[in-house]
Protein backbone atom coordinates (compact mmCIF):
# COMPACT_ATOMS: atom_id res chain seq x y z
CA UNK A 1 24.01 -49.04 -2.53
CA UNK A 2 27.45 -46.99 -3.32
CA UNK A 3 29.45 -47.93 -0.85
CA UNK A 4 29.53 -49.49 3.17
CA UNK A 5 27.49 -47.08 4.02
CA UNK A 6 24.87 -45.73 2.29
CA UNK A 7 23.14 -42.42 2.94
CA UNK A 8 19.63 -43.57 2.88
CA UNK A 9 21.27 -46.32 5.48
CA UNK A 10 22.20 -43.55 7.89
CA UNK A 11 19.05 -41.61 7.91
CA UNK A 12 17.12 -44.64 8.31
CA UNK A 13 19.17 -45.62 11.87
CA UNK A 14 18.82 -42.47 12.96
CA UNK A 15 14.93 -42.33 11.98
CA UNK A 16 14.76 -45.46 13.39
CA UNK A 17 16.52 -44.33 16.60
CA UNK A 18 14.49 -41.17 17.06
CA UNK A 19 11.63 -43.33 16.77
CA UNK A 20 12.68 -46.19 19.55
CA UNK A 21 13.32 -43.77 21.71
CA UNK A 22 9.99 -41.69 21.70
CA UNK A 23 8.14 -45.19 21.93
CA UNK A 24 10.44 -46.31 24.58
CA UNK A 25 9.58 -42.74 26.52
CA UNK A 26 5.86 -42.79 25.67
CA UNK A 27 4.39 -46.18 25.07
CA UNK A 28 1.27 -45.13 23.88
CA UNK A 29 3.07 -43.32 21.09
CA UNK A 30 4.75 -46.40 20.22
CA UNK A 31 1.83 -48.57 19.44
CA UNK A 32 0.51 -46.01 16.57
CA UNK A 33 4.12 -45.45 15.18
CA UNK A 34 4.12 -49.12 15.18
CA UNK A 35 0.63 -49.97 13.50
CA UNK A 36 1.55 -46.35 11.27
CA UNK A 37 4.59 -48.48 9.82
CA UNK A 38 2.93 -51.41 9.74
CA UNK A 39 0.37 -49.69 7.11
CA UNK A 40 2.56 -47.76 5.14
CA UNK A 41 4.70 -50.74 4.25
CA UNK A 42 1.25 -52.90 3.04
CA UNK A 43 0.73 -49.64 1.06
CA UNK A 44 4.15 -49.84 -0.33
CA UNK A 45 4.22 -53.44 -1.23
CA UNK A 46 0.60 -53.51 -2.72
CA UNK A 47 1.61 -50.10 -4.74
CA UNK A 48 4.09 -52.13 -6.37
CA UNK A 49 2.98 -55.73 -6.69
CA UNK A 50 2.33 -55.91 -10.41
CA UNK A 51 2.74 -59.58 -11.94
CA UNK A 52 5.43 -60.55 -10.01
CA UNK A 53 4.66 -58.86 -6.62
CA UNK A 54 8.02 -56.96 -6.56
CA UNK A 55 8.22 -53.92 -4.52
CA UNK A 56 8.24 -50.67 -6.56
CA UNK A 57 10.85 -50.05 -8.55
CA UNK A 58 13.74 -46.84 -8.20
């Protein structure tokens, strides 16, 4: 990061935020945005994991 506060920081809280508060309004909603994240970051890490098992690199 460049700085205090990053700008992928700042759109992640606000994703983040948008996101807690839909789930919080519509709990239904929330259980497949969680299991949704849930899957995307296996499919990250396992995208990644070479020898090591370090997340992709930038």
């Amino acid at each position: 990061m460049n700085g205090p506060l990053d700008l992928r920081v700042l759109v992640l809280l606000l994703v983040g935020g948008g996101v807690g508060y839909i789930a919080y309004q519509h709990p239904d909603v929330g259980v497949a945005l969680l299991v949704a994240v849930g899957v995307v970051g296996l499919v990250y890490l396992l995208m990644g994991s070479g020898e090591n098992g370090d997340p992709p690199a930038r």
